[in-house]
Protein backbone atom coordinates (compact mmCIF):
# COMPACT_ATOMS: atom_id res chain seq x y z
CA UNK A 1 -20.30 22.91 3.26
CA UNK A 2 -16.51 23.09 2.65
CA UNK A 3 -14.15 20.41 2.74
CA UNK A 4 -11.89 21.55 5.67
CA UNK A 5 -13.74 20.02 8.32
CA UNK A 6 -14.44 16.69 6.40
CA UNK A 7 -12.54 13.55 6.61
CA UNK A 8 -12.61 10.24 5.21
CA UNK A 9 -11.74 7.07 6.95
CA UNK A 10 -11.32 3.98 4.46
CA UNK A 11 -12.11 0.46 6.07
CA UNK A 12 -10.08 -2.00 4.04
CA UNK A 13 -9.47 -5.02 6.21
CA UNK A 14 -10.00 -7.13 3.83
CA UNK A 15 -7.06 -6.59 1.61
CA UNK A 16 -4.83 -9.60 1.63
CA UNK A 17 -2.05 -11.33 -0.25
CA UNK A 18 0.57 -10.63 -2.48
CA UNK A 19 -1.54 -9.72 -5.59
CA UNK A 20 -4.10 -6.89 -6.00
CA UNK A 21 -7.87 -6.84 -6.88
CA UNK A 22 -10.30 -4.51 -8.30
CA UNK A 23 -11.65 -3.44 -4.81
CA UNK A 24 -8.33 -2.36 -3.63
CA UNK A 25 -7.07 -1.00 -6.96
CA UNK A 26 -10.45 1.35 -6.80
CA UNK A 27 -9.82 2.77 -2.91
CA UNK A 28 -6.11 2.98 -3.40
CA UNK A 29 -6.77 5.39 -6.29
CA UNK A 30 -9.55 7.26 -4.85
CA UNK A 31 -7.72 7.68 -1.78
CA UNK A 32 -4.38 9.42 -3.80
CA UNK A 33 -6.46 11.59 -5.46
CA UNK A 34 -9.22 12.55 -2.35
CA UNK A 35 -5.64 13.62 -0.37
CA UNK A 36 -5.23 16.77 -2.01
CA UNK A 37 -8.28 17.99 -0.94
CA UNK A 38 -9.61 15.81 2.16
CA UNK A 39 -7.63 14.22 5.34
CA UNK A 40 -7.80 10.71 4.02
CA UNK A 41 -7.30 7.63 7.13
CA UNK A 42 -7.19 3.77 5.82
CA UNK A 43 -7.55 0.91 8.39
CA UNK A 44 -6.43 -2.02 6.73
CA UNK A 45 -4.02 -5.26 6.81
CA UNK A 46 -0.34 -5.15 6.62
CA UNK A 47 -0.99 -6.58 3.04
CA UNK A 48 -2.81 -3.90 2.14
CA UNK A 49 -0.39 -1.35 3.30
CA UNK A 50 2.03 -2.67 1.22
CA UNK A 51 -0.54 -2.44 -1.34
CA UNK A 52 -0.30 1.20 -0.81
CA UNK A 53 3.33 0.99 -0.57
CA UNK A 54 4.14 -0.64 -3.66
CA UNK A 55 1.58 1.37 -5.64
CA UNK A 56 3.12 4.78 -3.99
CA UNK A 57 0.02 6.04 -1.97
CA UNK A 58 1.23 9.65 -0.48
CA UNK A 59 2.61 10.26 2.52
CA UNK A 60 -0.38 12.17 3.36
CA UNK A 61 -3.00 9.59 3.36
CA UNK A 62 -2.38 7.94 7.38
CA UNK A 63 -2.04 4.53 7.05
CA UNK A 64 -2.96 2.54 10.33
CA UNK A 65 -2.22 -1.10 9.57
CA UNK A 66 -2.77 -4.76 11.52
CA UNK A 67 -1.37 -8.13 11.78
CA UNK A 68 -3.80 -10.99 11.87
CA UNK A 69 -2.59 -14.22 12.79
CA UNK A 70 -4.45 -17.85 13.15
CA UNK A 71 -7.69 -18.20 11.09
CA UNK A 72 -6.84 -14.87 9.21
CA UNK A 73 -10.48 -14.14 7.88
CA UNK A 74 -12.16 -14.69 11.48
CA UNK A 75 -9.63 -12.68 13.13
CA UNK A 76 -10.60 -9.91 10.55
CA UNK A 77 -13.87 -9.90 11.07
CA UNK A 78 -13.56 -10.15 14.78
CA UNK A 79 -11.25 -7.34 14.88
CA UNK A 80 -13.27 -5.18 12.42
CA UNK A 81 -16.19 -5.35 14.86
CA UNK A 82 -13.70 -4.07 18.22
CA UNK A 83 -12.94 -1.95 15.57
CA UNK A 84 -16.25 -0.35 14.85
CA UNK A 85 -16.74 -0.06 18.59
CA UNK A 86 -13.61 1.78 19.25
CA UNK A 87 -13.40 4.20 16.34
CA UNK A 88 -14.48 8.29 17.27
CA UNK A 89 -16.02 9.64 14.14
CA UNK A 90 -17.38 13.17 14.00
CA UNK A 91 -20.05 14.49 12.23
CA UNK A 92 -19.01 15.45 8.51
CA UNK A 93 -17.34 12.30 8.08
CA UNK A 94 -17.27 10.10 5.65
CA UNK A 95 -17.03 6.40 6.10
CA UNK A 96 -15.93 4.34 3.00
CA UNK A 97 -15.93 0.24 3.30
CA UNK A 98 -13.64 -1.03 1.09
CA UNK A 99 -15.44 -4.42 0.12
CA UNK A 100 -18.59 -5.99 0.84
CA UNK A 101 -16.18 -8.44 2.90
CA UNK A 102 -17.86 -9.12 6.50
CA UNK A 103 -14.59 -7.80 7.79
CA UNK A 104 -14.74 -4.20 5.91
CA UNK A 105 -18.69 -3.85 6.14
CA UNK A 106 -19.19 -4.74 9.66
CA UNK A 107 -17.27 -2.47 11.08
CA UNK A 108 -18.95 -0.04 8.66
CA UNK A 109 -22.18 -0.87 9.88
CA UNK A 110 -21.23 -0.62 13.38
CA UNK A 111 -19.81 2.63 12.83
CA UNK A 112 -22.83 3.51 11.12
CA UNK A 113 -25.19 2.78 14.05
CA UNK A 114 -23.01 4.65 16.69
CA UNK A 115 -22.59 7.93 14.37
CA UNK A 116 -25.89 8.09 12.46
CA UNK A 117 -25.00 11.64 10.87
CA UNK A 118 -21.58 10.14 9.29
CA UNK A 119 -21.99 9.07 5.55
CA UNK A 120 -21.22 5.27 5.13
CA UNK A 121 -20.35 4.85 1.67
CA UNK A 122 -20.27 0.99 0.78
CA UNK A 123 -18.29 -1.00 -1.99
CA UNK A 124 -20.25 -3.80 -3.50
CA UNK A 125 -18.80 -4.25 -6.70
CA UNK A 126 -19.89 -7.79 -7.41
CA UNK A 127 -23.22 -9.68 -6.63
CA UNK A 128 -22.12 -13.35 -6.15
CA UNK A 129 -23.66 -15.79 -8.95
CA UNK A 130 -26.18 -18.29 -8.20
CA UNK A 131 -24.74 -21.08 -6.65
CA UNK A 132 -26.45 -23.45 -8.68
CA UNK A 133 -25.06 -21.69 -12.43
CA UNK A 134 -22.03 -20.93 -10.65
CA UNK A 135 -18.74 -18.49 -12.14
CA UNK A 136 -20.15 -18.59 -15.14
CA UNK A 137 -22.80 -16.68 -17.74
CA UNK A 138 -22.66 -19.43 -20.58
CA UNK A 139 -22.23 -23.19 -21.03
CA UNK A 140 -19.18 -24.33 -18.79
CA UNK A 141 -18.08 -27.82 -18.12
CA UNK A 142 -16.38 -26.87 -14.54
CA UNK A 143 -18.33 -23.65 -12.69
CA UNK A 144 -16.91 -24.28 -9.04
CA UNK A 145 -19.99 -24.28 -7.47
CA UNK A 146 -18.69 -24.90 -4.35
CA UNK A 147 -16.16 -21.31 -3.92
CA UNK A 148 -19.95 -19.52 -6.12
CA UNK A 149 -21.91 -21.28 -3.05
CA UNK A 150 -19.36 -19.55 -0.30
CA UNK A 151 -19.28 -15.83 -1.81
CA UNK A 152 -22.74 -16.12 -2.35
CA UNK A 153 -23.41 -16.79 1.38
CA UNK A 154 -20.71 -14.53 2.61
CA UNK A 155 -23.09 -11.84 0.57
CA UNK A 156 -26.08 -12.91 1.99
CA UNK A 157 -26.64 -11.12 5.22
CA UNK A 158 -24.46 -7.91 3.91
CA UNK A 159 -26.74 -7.21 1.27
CA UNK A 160 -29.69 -6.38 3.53
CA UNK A 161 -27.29 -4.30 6.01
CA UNK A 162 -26.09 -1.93 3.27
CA UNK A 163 -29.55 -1.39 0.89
CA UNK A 164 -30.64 -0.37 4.82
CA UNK A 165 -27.97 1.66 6.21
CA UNK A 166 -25.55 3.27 3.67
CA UNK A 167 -26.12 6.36 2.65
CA UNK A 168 -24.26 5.48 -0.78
CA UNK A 169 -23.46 2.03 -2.37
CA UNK A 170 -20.45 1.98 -5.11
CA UNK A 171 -21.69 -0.37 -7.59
CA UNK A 172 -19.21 -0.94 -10.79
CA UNK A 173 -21.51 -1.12 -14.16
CA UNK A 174 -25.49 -0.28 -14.90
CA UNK A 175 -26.08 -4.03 -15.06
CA UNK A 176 -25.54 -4.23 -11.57
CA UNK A 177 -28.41 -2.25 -10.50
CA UNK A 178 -30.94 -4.83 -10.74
CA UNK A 179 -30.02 -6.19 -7.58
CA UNK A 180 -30.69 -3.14 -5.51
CA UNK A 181 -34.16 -1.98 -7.16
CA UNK A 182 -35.51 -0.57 -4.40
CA UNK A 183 -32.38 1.41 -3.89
CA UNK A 184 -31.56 3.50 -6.83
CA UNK A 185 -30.88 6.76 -5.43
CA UNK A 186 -27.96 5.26 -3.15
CA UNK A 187 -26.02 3.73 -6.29
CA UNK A 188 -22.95 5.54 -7.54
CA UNK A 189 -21.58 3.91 -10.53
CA UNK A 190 -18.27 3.38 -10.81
CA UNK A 191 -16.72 2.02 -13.77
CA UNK A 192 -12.87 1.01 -13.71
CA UNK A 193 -9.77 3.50 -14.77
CA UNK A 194 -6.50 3.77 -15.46
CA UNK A 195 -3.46 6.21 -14.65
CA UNK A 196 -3.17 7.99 -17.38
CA UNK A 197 -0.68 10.01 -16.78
CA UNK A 198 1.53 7.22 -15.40
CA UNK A 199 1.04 5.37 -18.61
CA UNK A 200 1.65 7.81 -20.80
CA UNK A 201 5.41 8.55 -19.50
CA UNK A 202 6.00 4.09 -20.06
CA UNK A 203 4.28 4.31 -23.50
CA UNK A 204 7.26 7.13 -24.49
CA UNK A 205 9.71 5.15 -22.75
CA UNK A 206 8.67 1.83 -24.11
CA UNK A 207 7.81 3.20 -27.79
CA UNK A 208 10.74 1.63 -29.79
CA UNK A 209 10.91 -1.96 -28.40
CA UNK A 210 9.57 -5.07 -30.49
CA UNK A 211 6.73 -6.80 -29.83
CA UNK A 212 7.50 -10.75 -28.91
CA UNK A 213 4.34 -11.43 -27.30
CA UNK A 214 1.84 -12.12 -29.44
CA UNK A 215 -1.20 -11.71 -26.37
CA UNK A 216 -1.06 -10.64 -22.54
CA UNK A 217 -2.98 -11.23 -20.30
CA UNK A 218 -3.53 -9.90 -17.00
CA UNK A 219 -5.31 -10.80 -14.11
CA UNK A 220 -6.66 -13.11 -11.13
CA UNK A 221 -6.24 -16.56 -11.64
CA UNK A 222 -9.13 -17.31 -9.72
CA UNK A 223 -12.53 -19.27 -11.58
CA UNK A 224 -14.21 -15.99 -12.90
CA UNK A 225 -11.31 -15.08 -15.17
CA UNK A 226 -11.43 -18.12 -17.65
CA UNK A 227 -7.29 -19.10 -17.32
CA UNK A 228 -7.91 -22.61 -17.51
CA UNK A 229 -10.22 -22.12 -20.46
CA UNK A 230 -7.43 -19.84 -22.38
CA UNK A 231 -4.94 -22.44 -22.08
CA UNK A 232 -7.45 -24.52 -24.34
CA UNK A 233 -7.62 -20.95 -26.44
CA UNK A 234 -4.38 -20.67 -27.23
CA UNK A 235 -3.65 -24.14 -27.99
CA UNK A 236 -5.92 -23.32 -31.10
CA UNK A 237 -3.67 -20.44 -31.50
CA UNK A 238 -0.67 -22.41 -31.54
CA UNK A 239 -2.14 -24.88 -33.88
CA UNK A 240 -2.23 -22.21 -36.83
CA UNK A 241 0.78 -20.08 -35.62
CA UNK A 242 3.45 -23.02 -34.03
CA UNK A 243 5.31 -19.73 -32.82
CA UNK A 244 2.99 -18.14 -31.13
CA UNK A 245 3.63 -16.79 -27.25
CA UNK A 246 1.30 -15.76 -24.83
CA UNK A 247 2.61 -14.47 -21.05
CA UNK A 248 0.09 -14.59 -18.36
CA UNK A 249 0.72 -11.63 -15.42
CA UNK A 250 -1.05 -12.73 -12.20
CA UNK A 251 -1.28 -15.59 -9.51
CA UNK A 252 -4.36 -17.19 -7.65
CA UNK A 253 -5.63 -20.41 -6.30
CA UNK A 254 -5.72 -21.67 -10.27
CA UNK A 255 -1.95 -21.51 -10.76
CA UNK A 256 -1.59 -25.05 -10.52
CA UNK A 257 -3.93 -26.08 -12.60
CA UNK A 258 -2.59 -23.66 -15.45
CA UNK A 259 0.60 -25.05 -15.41
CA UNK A 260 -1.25 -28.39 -15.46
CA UNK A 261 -3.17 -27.41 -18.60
CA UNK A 262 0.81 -25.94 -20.35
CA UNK A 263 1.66 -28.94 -19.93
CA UNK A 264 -0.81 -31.52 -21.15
CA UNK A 265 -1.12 -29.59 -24.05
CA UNK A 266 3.12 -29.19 -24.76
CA UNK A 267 2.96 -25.46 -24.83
CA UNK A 268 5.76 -24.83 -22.51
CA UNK A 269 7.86 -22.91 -24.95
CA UNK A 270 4.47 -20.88 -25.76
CA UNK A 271 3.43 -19.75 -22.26
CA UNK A 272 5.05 -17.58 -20.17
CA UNK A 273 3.87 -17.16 -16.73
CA UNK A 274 4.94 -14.41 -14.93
CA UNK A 275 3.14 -13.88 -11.11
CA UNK A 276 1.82 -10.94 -10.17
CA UNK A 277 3.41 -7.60 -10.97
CA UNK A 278 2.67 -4.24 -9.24
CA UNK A 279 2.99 -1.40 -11.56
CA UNK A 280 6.51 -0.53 -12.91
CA UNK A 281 8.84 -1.01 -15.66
CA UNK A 282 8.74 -4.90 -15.32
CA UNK A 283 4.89 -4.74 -16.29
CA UNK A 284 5.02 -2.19 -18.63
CA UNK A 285 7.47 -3.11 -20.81
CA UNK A 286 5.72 -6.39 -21.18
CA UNK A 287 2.57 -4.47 -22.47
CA UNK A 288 4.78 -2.83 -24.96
CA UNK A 289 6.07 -5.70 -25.88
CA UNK A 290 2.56 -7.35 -26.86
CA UNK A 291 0.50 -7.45 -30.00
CA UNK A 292 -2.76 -7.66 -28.53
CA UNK A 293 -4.71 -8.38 -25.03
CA UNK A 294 -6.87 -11.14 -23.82
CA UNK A 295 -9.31 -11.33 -21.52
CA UNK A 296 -11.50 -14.60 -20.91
CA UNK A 297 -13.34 -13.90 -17.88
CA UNK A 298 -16.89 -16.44 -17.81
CA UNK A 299 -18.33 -14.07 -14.95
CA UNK A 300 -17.59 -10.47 -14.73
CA UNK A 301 -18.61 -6.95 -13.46
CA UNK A 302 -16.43 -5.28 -14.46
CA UNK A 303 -12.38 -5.40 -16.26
CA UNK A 304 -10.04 -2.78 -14.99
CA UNK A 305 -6.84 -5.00 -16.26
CA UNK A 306 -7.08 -5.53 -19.87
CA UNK A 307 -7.58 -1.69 -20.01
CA UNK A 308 -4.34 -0.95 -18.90
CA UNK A 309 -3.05 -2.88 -21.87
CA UNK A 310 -5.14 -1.20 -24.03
CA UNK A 311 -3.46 1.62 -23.19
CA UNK A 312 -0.69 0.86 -24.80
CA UNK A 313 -2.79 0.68 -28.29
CA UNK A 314 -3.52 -3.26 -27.71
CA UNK A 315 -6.77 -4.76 -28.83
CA UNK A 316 -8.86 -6.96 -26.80
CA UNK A 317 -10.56 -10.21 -27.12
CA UNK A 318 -13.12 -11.47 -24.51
CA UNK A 319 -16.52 -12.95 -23.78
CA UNK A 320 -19.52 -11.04 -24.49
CA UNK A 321 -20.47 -10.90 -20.95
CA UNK A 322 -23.14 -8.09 -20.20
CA UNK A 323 -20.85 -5.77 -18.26
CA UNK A 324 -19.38 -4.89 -21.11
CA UNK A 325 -21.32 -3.04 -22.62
CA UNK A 326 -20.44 -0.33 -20.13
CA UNK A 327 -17.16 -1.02 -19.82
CA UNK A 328 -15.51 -1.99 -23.39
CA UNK A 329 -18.26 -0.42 -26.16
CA UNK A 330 -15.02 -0.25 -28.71
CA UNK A 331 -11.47 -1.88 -28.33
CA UNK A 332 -12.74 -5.47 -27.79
CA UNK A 333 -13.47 -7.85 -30.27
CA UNK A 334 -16.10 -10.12 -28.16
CA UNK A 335 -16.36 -13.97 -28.47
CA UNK A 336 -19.71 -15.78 -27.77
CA UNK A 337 -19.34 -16.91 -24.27
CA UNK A 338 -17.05 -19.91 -23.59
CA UNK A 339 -17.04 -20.92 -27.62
CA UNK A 340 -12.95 -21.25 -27.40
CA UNK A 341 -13.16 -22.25 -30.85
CA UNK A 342 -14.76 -18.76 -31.33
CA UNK A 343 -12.32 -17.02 -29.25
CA UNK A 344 -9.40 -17.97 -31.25
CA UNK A 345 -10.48 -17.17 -34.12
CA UNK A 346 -10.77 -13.84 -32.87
CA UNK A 347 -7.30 -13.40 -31.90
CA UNK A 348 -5.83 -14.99 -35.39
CA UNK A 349 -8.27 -12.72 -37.42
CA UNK A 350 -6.39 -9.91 -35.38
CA UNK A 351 -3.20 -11.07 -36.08
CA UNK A 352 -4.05 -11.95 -39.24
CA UNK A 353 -5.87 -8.65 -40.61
CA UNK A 354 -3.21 -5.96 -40.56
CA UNK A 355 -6.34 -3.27 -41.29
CA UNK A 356 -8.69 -4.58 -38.90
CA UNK A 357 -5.72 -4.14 -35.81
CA UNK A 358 -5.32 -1.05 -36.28
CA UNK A 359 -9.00 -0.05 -36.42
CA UNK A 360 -8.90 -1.54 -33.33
CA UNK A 361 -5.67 -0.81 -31.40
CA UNK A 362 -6.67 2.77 -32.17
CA UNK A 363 -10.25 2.38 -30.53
CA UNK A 364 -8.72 1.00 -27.22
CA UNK A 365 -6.45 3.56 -26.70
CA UNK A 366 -8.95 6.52 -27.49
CA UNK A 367 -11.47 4.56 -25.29
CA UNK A 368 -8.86 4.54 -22.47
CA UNK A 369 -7.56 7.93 -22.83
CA UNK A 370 -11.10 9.55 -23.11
CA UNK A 371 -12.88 8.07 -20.39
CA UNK A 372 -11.44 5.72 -18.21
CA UNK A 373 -8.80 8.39 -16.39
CA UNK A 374 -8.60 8.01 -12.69
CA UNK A 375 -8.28 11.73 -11.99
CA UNK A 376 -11.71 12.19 -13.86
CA UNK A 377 -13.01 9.10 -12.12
CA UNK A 378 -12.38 10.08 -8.03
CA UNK A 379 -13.14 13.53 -8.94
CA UNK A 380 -16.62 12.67 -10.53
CA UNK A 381 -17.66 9.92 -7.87
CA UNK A 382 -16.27 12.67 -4.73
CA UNK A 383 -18.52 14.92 -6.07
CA UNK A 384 -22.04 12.71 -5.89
CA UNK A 385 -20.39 12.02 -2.22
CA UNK A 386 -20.30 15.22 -0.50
């Protein structure tokens, strides 16, 4: 069948705040690219329009947008359901849920029920951890059991819905699998990208400036992305190089307790903290002006943000969590999980060993540039779709 008569409606409700995660990142992208050839719709928040604004979605992909007031995430899921009840789908449509967020799935599901020939194509690109390990996939002292215990049973009566009723579920590396074995033939794979060509015109433009960073990093600062514990990390770093900056691009509900850590441990003239930056020169330029990328995550499916780093022809350090394998084979030096004495040494030996950082600066890039495009992504996951 052609692609004339198809369309594909994006439920992303759940989009919210001022920052930007994985979830959105992926549908924001797919949706640019799926334009050109399919009438793309997104229902989401009036954060996540300005997602789409700030990250320069086309004209062409129809926006329809909400406010939600009191109680935001009840008011989201409430209004997700009217929504799935009022929507008029027809029969070559495709249905993509942004999240497996009660607000983006429900209405999904609803939709799904009321138009059983659409294709409901569901994002679950996490499985929450066990409650009782919590964020974490190695020895932790703090695993905030209590926000692990609250995704996990925000999951828990999804996960049935969508092994049941989509007809495809967007899962984001091979490790991820083992929580839908009975459902193999729905899962689409889809591992995390860059723009390519959108980096390539900053690395030109950026080419000539000195590096004054000696580490980014980029990301949440939520408990799955290890800030706290890389505070501790680059203590260790500042105790063998006294000079030694690190600036920090993101925000989250561990903010606070970052700046805590800076400064109980005096390194306020070795951590920069920047917020959350959209893409631009601002961000950019920072990447161009760093030696090297770090990225201490304790529990993790994935890693879109250190790769746009790498980009740039930074190395990476992290934890040897188990998605990577998919996601960083070369590029990443990888620490045993939560040793911080480990993870330091990492980073010196990089800053250290002239030979070894280029070995591996040159291994990010080329793993960046020959398989983590965008363009290449939407086009390969569009085609399993149709």
């Amino acid at each position: 069948m052609g692609l004339v008569n198809k369309k594909i409606i994006i439920i992303a409700l759940g989009a919210t705040g001022e920052g930007i995660s994985g979830g959105d990142r992926i549908f924001i992208e797919f949706a640019r690219r799926w334009s050109k050839k399919l009438s793309v719709e997104i229902y989401t928040s009036q954060s996540g329009k300005r997602m789409c604004k700030a990250l320069n979605l086309p004209s062409r992909v129809i926006i329809h947008d909400f406010n939600f007031g009191f109680i935001e995430y009840l008011s989201k899921v409430l209004f997700g359901i009217y929504l799935g009840w009022k929507l008029k789908l027809e029969k070559n449509d495709i249905l993509y849920s942004a999240s497996e967020f009660w607000m983006d799935s429900l209405p999904a599901f609803v939709l799904k029920l009321r138009f059983p020939n659409i294709k409901w194509v569901a994002s679950w690109y996490q499985t929450a951890p066990n409650p009782l390990v919590g964020f974490a996939e190695g020895q932790r002292q703090e695993r905030y059991r209590w926000k692990a215990l609250l995704y996990w049973l925000a999951q828990l009566p999804i996960k049935p819905l969508i092994s049941r009723f989509a007809d495809f579920i967007l899962i984001n590396n091979e490790n991820e699998k083992r929580h839908f074995k009975n459902h193999e033939k729905k899962l689409v794979v889809v591992l995390g990208a860059v723009d390519t060509d959108l980096i390539s015109k900053y690395i030109k433009k950026f080419s000539k400036l000195p590096k004054i960073y000696e580490a980014v990093f980029q990301g949440r600062f939520h408990p799955q992305k290890g800030v706290v514990e890389l505070i501790k990390i680059w203590k260790q770093v500042v105790d063998k190089i006294p000079e030694a900056k690190l600036v920090m691009i993101g925000d989250g509900p561990l903010m606070e307790n970052v700046k805590l850590q800076i400064t109980n441990y005096k390194l306020q003239n070795n951590v920069e903290l920047k917020g959350y930056m959209f893409d631009g020169d601002e961000k950019f330029k920072i990447f161009a002006q760093s030696k090297i990328v770090v990225h201490p995550a304790l529990f993790d499916s994935g890693g879109m943000a250190s790769a746009e780093a790498m980009a740039f022809g930074l190395p990476c350090v992290g934890f040897d969590l188990p998605a990577y394998v998919d996601y960083y084979p070369t590029g990443m030096l990888k620490s045993e999980v939560n040793n911080i004495s480990d993870f330091s040494k990492l980073i010196l030996s990089l800053l250290d060993d002239k030979r070894l950082f280029v070995k591996l600066a040159k291994s990010a890039q080329k793993l960046v540039f020959s398989s983590m495009s965008w363009d290449n992504r939407a086009t390969e996951v569009l085609g399993k779709l149709l």
